[in-house]
C-alpha atoms as a PDB file:
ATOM      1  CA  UNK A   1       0.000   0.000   0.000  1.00  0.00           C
ATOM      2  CA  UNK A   2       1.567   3.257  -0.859  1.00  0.00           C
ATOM      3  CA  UNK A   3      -1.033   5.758  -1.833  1.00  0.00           C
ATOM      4  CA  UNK A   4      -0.323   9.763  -2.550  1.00  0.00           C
ATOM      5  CA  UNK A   5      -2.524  12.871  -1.581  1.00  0.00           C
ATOM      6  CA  UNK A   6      -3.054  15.007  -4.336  1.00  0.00           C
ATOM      7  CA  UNK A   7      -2.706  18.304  -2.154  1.00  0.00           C
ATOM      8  CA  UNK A   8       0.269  18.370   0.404  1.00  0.00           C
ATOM      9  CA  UNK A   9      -0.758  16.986   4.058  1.00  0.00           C
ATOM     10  CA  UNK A  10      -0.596  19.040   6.731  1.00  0.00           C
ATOM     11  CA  UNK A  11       1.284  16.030   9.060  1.00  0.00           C
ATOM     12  CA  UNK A  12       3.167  12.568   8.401  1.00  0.00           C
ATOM     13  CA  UNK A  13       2.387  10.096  11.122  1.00  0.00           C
ATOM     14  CA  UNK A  14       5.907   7.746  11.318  1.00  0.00           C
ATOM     15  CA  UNK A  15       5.132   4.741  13.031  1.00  0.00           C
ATOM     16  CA  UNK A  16       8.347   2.693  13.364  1.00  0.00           C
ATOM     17  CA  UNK A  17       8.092  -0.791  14.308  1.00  0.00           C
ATOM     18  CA  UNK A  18      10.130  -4.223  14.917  1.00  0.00           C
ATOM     19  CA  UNK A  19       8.131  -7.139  16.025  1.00  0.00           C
ATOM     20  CA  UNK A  20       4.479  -5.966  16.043  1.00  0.00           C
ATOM     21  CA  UNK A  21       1.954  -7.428  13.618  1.00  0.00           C
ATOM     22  CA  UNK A  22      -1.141  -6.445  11.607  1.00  0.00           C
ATOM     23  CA  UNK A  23      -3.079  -6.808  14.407  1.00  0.00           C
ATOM     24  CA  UNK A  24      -0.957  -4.432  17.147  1.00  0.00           C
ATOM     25  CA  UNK A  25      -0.655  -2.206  14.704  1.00  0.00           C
ATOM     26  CA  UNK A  26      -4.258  -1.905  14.269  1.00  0.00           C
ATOM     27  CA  UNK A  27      -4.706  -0.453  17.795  1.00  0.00           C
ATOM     28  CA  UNK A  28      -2.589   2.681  16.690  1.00  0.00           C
ATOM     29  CA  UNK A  29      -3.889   2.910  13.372  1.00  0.00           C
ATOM     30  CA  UNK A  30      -7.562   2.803  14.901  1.00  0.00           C
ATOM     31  CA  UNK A  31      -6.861   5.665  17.118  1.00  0.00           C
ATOM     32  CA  UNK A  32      -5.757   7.556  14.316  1.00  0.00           C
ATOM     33  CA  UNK A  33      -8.642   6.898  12.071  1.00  0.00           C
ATOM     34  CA  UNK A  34     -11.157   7.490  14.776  1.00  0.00           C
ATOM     35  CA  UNK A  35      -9.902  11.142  15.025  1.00  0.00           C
ATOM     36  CA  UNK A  36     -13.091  13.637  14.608  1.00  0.00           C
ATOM     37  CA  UNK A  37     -12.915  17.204  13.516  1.00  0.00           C
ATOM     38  CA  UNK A  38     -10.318  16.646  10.828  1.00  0.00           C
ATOM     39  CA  UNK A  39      -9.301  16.443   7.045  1.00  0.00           C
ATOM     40  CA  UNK A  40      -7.921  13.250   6.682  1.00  0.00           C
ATOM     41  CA  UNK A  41      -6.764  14.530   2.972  1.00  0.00           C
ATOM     42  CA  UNK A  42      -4.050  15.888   5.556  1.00  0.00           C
ATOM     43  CA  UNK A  43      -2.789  13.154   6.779  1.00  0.00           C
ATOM     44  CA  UNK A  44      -0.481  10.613   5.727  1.00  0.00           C
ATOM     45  CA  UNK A  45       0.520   7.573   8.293  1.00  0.00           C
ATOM     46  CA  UNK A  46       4.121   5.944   7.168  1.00  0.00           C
ATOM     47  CA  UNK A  47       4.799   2.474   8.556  1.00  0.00           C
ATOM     48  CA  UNK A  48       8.332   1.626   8.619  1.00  0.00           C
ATOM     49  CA  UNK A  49       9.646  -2.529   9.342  1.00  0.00           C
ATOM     50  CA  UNK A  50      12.717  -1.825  10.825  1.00  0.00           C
ATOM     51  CA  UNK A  51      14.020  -5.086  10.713  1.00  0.00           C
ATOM     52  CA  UNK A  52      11.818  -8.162  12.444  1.00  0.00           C
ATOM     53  CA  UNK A  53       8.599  -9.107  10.938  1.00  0.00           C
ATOM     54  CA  UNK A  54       7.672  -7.989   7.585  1.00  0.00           C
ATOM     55  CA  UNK A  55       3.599  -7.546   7.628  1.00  0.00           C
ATOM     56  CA  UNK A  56       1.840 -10.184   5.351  1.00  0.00           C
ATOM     57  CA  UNK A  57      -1.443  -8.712   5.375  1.00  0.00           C
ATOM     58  CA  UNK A  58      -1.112  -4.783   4.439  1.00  0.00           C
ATOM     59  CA  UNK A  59      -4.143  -5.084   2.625  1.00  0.00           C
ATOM     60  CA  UNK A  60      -6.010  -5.231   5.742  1.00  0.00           C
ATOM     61  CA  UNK A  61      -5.382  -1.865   6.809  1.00  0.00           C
ATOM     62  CA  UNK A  62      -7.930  -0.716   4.386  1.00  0.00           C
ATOM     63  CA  UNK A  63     -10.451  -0.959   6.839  1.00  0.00           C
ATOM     64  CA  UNK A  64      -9.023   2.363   8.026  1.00  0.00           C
ATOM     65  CA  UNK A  65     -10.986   3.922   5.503  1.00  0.00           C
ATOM     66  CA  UNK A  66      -9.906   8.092   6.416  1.00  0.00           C
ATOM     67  CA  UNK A  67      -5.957   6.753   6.142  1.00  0.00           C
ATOM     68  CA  UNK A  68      -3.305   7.441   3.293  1.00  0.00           C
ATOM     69  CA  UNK A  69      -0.990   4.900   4.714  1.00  0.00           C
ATOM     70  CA  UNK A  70       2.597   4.238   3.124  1.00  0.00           C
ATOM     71  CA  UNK A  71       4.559   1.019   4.342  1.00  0.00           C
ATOM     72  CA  UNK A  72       7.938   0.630   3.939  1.00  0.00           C
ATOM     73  CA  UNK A  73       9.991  -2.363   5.016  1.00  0.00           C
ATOM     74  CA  UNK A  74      13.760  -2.286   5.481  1.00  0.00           C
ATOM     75  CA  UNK A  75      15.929  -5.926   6.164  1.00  0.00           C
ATOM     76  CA  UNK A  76      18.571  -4.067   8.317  1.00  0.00           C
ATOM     77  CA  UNK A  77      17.235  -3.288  11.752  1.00  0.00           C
ATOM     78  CA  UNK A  78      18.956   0.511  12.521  1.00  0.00           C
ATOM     79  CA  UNK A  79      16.835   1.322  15.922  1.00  0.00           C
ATOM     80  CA  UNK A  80      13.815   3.432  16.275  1.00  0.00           C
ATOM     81  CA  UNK A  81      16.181   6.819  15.402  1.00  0.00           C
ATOM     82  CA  UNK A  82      16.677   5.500  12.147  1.00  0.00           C
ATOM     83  CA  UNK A  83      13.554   4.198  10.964  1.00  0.00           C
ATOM     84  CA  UNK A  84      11.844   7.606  12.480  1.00  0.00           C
ATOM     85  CA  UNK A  85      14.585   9.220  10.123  1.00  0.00           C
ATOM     86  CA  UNK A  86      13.340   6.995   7.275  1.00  0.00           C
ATOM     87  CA  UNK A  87       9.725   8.229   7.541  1.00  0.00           C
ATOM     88  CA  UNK A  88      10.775  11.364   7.788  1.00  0.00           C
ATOM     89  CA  UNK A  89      12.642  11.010   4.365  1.00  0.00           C
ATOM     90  CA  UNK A  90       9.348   9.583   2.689  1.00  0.00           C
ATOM     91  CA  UNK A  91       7.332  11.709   4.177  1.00  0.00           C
ATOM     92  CA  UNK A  92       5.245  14.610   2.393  1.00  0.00           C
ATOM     93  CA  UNK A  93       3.733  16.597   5.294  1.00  0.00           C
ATOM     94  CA  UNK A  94       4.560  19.981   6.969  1.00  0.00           C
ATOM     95  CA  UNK A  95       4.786  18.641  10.322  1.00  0.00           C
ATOM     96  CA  UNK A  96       6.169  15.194  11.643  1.00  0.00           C
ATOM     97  CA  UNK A  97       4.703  13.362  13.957  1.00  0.00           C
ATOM     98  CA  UNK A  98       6.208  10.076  15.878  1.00  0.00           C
ATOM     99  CA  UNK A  99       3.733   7.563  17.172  1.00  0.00           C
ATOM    100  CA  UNK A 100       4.906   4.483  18.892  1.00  0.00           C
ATOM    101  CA  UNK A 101       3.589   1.202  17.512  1.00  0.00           C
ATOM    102  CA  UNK A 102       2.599  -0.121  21.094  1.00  0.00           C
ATOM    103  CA  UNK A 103       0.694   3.192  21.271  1.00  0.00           C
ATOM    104  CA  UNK A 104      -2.043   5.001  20.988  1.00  0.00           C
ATOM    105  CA  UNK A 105      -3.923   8.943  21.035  1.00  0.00           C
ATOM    106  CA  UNK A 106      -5.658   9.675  24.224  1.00  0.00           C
ATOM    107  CA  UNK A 107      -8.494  10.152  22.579  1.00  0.00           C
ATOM    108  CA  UNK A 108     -10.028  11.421  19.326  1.00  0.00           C
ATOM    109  CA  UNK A 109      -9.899  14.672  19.712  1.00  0.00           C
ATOM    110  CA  UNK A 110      -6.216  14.383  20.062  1.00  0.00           C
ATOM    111  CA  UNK A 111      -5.662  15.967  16.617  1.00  0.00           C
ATOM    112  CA  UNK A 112      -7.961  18.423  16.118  1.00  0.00           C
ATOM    113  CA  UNK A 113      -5.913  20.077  18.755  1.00  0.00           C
ATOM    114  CA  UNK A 114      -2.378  20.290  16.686  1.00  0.00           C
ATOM    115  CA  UNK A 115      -4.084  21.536  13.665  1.00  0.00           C
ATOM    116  CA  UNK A 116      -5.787  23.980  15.975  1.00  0.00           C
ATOM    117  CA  UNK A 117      -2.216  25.057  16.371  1.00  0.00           C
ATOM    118  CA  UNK A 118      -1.469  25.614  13.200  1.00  0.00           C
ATOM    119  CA  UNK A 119      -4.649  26.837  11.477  1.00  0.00           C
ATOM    120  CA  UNK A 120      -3.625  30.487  11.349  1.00  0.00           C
ATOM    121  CA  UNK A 121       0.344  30.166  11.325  1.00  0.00           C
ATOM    122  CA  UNK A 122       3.457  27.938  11.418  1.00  0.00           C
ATOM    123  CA  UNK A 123       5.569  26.762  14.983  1.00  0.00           C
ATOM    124  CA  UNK A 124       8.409  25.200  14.466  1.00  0.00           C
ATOM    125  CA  UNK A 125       7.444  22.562  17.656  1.00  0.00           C
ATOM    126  CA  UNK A 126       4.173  21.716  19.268  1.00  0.00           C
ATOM    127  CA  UNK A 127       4.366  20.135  22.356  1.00  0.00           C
ATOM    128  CA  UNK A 128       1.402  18.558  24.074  1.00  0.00           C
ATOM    129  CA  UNK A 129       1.256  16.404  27.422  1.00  0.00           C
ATOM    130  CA  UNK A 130       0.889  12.554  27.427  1.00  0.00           C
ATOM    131  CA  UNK A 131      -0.558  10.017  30.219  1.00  0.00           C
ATOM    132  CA  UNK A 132       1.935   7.234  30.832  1.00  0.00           C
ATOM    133  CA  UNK A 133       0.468   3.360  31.608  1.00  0.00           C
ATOM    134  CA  UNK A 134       2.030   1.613  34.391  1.00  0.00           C
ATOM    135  CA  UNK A 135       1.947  -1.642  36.313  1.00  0.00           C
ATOM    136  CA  UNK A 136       1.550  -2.593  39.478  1.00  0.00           C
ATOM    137  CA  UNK A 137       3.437  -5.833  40.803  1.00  0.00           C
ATOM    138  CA  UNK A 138      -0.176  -7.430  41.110  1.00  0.00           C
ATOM    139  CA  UNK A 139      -0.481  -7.196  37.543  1.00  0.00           C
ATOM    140  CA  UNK A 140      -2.792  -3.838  37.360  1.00  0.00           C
ATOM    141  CA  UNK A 141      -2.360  -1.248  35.694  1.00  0.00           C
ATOM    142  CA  UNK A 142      -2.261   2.438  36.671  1.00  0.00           C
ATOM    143  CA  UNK A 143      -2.349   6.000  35.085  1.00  0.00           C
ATOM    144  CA  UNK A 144       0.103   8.863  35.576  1.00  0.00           C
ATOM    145  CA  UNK A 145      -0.893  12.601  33.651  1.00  0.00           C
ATOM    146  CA  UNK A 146       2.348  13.429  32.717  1.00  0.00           C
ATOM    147  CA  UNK A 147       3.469  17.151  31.862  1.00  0.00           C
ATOM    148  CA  UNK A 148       5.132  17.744  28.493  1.00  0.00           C
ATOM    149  CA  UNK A 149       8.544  16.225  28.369  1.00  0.00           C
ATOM    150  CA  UNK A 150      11.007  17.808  25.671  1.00  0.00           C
ATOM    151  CA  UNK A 151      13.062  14.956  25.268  1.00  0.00           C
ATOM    152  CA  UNK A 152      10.619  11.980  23.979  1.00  0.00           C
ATOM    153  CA  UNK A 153       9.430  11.780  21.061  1.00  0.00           C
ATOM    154  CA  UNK A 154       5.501  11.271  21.663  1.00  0.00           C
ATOM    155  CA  UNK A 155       3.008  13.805  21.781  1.00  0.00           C
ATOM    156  CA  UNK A 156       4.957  16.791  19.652  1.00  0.00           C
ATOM    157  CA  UNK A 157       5.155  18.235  15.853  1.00  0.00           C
ATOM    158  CA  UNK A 158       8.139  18.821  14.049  1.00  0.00           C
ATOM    159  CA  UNK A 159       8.160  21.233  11.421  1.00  0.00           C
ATOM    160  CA  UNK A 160       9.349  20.104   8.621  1.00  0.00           C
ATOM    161  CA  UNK A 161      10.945  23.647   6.866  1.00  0.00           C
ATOM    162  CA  UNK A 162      12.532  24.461  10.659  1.00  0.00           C
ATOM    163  CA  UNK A 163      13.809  20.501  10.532  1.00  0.00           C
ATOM    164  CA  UNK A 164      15.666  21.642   7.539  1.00  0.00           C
ATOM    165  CA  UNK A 165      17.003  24.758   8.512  1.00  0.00           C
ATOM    166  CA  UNK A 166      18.336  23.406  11.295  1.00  0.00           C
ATOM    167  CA  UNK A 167      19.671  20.526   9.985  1.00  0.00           C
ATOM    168  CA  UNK A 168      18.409  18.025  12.375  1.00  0.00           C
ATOM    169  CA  UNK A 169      18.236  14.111  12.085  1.00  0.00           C
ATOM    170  CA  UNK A 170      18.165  10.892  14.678  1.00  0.00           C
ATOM    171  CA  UNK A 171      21.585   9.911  15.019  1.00  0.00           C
ATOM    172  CA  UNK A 172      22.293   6.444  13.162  1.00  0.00           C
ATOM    173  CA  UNK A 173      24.828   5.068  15.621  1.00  0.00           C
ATOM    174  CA  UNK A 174      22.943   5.756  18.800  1.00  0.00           C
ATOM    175  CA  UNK A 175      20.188   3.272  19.295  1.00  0.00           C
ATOM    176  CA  UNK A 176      19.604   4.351  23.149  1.00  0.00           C
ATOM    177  CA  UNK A 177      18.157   8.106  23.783  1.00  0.00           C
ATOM    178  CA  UNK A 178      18.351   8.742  20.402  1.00  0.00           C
ATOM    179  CA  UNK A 179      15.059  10.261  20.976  1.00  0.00           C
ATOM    180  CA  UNK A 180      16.758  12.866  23.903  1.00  0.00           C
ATOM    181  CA  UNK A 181      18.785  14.118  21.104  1.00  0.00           C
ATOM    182  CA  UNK A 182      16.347  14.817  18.303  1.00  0.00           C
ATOM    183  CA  UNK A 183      13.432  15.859  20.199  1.00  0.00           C
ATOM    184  CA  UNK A 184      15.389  17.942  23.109  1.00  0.00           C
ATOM    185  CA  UNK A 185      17.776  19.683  20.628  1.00  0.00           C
ATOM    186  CA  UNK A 186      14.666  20.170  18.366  1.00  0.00           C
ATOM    187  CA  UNK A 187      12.871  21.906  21.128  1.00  0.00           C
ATOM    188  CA  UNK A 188      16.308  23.467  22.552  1.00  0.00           C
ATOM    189  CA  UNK A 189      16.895  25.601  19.088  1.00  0.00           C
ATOM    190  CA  UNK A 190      13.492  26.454  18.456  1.00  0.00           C
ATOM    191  CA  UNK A 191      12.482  29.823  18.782  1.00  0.00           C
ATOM    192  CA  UNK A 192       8.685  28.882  18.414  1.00  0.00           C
ATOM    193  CA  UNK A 193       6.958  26.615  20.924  1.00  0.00           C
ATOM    194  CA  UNK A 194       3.692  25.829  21.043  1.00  0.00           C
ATOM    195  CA  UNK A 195       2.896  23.793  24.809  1.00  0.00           C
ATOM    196  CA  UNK A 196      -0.552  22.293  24.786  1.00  0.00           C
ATOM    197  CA  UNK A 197      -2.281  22.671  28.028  1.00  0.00           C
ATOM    198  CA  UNK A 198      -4.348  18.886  26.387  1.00  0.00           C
ATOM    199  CA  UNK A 199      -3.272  15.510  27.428  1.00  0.00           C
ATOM    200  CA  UNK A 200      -3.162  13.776  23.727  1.00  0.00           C
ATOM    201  CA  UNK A 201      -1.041  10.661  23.910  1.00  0.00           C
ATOM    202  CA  UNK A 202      -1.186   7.496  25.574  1.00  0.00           C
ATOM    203  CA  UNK A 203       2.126   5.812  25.948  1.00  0.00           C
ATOM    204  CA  UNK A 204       1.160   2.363  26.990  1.00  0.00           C
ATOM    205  CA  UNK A 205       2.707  -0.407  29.442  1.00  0.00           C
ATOM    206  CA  UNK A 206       5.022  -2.686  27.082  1.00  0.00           C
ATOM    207  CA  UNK A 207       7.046  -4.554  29.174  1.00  0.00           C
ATOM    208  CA  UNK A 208       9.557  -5.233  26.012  1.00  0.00           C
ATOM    209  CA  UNK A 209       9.774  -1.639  25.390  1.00  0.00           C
ATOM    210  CA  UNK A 210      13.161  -0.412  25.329  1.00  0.00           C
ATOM    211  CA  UNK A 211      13.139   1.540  28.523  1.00  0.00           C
ATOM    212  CA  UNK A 212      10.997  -1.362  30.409  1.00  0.00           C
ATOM    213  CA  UNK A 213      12.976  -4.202  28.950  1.00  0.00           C
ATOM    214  CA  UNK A 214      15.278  -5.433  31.520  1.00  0.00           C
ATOM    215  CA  UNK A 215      17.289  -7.235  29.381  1.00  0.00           C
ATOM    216  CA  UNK A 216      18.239  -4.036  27.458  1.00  0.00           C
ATOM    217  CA  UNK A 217      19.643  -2.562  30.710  1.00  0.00           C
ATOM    218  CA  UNK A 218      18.306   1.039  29.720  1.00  0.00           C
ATOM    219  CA  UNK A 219      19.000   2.753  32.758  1.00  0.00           C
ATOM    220  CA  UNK A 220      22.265   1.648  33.177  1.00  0.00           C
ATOM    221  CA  UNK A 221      23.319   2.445  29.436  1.00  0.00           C
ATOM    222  CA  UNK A 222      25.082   5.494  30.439  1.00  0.00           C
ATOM    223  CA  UNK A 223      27.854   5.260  27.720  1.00  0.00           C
ATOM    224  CA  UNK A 224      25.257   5.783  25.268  1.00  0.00           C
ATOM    225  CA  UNK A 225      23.850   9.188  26.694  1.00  0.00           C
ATOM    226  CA  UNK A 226      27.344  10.654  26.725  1.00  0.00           C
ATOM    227  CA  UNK A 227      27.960   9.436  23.152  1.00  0.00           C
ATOM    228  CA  UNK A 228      24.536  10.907  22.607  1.00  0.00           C
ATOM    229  CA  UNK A 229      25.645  13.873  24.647  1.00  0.00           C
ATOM    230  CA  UNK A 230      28.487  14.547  22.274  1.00  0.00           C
ATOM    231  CA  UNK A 231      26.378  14.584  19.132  1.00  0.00           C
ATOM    232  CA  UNK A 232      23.873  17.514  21.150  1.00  0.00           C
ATOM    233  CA  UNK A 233      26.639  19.464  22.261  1.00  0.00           C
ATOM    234  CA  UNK A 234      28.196  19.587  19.045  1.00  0.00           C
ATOM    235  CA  UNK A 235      25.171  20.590  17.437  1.00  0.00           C
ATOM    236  CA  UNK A 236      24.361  23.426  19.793  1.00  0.00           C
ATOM    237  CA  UNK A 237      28.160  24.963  19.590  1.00  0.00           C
ATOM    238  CA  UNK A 238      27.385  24.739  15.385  1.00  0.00           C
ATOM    239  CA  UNK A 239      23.392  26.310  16.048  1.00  0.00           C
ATOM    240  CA  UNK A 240      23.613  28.464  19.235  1.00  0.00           C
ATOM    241  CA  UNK A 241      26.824  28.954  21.184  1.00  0.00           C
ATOM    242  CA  UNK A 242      25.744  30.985  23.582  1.00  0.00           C
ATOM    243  CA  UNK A 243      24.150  27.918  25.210  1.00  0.00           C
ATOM    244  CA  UNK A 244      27.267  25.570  24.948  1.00  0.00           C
ATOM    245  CA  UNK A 245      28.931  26.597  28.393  1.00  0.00           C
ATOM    246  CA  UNK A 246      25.793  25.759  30.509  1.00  0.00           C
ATOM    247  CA  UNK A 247      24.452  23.091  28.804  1.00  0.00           C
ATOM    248  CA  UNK A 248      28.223  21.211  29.002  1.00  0.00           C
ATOM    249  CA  UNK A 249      28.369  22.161  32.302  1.00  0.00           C
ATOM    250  CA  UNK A 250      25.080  20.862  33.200  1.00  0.00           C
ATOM    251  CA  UNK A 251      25.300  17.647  31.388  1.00  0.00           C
ATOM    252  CA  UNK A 252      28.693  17.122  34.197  1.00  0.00           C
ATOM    253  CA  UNK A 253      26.587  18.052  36.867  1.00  0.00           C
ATOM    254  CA  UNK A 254      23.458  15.485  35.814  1.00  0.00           C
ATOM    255  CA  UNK A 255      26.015  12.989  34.893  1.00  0.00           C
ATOM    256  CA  UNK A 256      27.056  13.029  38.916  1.00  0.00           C
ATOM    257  CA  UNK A 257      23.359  12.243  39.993  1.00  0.00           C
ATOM    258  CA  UNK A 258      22.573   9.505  37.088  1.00  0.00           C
ATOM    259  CA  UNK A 259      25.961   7.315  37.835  1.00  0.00           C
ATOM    260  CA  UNK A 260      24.106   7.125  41.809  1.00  0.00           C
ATOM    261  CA  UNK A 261      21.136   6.188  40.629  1.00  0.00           C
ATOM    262  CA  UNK A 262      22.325   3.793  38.472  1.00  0.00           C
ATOM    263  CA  UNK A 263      24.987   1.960  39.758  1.00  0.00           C
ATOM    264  CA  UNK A 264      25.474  -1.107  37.057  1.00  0.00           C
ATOM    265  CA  UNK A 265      26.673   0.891  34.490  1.00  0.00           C
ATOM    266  CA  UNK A 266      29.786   0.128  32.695  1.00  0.00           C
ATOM    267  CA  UNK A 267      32.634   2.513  34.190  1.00  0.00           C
ATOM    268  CA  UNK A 268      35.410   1.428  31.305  1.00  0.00           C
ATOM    269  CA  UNK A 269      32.619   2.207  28.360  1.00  0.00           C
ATOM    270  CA  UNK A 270      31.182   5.773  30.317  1.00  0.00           C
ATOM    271  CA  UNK A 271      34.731   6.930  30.454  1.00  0.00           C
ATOM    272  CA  UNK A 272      35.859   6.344  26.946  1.00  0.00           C
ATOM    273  CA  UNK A 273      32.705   8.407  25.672  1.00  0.00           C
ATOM    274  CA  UNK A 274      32.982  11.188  27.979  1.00  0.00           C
ATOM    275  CA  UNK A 275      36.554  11.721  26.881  1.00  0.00           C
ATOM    276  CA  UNK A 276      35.693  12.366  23.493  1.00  0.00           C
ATOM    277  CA  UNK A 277      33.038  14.684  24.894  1.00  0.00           C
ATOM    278  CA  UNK A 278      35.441  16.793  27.214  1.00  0.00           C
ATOM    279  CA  UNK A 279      38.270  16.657  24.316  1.00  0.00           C
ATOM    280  CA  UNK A 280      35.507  18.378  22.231  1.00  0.00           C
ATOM    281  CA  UNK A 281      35.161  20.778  24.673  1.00  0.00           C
ATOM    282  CA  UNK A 282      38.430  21.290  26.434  1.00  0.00           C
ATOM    283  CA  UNK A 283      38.387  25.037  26.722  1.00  0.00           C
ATOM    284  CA  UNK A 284      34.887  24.664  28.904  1.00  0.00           C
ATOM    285  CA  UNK A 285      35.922  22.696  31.357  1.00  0.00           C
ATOM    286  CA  UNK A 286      37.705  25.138  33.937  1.00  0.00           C
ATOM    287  CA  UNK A 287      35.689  28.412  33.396  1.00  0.00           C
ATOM    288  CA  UNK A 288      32.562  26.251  33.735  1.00  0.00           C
ATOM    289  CA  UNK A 289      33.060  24.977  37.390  1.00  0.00           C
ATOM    290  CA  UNK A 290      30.799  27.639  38.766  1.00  0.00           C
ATOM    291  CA  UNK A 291      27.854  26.483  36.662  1.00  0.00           C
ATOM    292  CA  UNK A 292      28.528  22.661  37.355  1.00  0.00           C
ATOM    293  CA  UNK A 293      28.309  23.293  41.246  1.00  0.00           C
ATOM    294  CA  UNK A 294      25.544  26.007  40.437  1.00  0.00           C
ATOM    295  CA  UNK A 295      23.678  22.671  38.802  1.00  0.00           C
ATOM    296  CA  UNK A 296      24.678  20.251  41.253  1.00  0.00           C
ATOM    297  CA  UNK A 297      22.835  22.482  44.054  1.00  0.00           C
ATOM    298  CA  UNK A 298      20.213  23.072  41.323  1.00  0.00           C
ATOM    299  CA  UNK A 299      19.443  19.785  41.359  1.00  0.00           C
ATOM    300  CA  UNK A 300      20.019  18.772  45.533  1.00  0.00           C
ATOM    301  CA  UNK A 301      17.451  21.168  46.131  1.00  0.00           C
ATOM    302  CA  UNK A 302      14.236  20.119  48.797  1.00  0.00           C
ATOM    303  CA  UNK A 303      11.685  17.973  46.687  1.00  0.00           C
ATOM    304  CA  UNK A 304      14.246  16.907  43.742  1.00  0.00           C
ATOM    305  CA  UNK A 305      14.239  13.516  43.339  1.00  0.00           C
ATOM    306  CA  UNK A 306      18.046  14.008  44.118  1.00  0.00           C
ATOM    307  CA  UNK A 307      17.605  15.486  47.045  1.00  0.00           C
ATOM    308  CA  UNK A 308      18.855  13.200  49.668  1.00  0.00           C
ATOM    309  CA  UNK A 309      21.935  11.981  47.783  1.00  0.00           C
ATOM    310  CA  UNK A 310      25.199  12.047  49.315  1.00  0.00           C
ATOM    311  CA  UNK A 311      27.178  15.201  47.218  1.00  0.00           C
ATOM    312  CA  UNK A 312      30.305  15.126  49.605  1.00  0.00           C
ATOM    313  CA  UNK A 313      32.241  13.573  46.664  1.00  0.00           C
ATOM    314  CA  UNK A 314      31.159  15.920  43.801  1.00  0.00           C
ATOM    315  CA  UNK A 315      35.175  16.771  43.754  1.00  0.00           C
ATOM    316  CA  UNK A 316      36.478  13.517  43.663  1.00  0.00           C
ATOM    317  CA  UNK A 317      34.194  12.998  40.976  1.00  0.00           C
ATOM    318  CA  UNK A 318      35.017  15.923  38.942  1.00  0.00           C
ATOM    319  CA  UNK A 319      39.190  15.165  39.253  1.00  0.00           C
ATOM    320  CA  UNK A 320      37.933  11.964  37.823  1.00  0.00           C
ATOM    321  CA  UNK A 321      37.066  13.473  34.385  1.00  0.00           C
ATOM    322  CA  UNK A 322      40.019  16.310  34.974  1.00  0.00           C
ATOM    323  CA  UNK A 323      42.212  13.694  34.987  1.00  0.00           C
ATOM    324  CA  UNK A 324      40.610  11.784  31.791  1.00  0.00           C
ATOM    325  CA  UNK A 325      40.449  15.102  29.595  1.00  0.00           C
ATOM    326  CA  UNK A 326      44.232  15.312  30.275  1.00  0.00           C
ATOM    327  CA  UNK A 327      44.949  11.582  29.136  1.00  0.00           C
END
């Protein structure tokens, strides 16, 4: 199935996927064909196989009678950064949206409110808020309303001109918070934000997700956010260098706080990918030591969820990466 609107759409819907079938993607797909108080002549869906199952039965989706849905099936698994980067290469639409394939819209009035947004101008980002499905040890599940959050990529429109312009992509060798790079350096740049006071998104309980799976050891993957780290502070000293110094030094200082709460990380791995990072960035490192300890208290303060871990060593930690930007 690959069918083209005559006029442009307004938004591409990427769904990436790996191991879901016809019939999990259906639940997605529903909630975006249930949408009320829309064109659908605006909107194209693009499913992209990133590796795993290749659907047998496309033909079912037209049941989804309001969808223009494009599938696209690649052999070589590349991670969720790279098949949203795919879509985003097909796609035709002024804005890009990213839904999960184990998720779904809130509800179906979810849209209406993005092209609400948009009716009498351009953003460059539109950011709405999302409720997140958990589960209880007992098996139920429970239902958190969950503010906007920059750095995921549910719940938000890119636009596609600013996209250019700023020459953003997902990173192709990062297949763990590739999505902290994209969407927080997307929202970090932008100059026009839209934040939607409407809860649109429901990012639902998988427990093979890639943040829930325990055998993918997300949390503990901290080598990967300071690769990823790299990548955003290189962009931002190319796009807007006036925000380089704090956001270094408070990627140091939130470094500090993640290595406690995470203590199974690889040491070896973290320290080989924050030297590149500090190498990059040698001439921040001493006349940003106010900031970092600015951060750290930033962060300590009274109802922070770091606020009753133990800072004493902060130093010690710090001659730890003086010492490895000097290697």
């Amino acid at each position: 199935m690959d069918t083209q609107n005559e006029q442009q759409p307004t938004v591409s819907i990427i769904i990436p996927f790996y191991n879901e079938d016809e019939y999990q993607l259906a639940i997605a797909l529903s909630s975006i064909n249930s949408q009320i108080g829309i064109d659908f002549k605006e909107v194209e869906v693009i499913l992209i196989g990133d590796g795993g199952k290749e659907l047998a039965n496309v033909a079912d989706f037209k049941m989804f009678h309001h969808l223009n849905i494009r599938y696209r099936y690649f052999e070589n698994s590349g991670g969720a950064g790279v098949a949203r980067q795919r879509g985003m290469d097909m796609a035709n639409g002024r804005y890009y949206m990213f839904v999960d394939a184990d998720d779904e819209f809130y509800y179906d009035g979810a849209l209406i409110e993005f092209f609400n947004a948009v009716k009498d101008s351009d953003h460059e980002v539109i950011v709405a808020k999302y409720i997140e499905q958990g589960r209880n040890p007992d098996g139920s599940y429970f239902y958190l309303h969950n503010n906007p959050v920059w750095s995921a990529a549910y719940a938000k429109w890119f636009n596609r001109d600013y996209v250019k312009r700023m020459g953003l992509h997902w990173l192709s060798d990062v297949r763990i918070f590739e999505d902290v790079y994209f969407c927080a350096m997307a929202v970090e740049l932008a100059s026009d934000v839209v934040w939607l006071d409407s809860f649109v998104y429901s990012w639902l309980y998988n427990e093979k997700s890639t943040v829930r799976d325990p055998k993918l050891k997300f949390n503990i993957q901290l080598d990967q956010w300071a690769k990823m780290n790299k990548y955003y502070l290189r962009k931002i000293k190319e796009k807007a260098p006036q925000k380089l110094a704090f956001d270094f030094a408070n990627s140091v200082a939130t470094l500090f706080y993640w290595q406690k709460e995470n203590p199974g990380y690889d040491p070896k791995a973290l320290d080989a990918e924050q030297r590149l990072m500090l190498k990059e960035n040698a001439d921040l490192w001493d006349e940003t030591r106010a900031i970092m300890w600015r951060q750290l208290d930033v962060l300590h303060k009274p109802g922070s969820k770091y606020e009753n871990y133990d800072i004493s060593d902060f130093d010690a930690y710090l001659a730890h990466y003086a010492a490895l930007l000097k290697d």
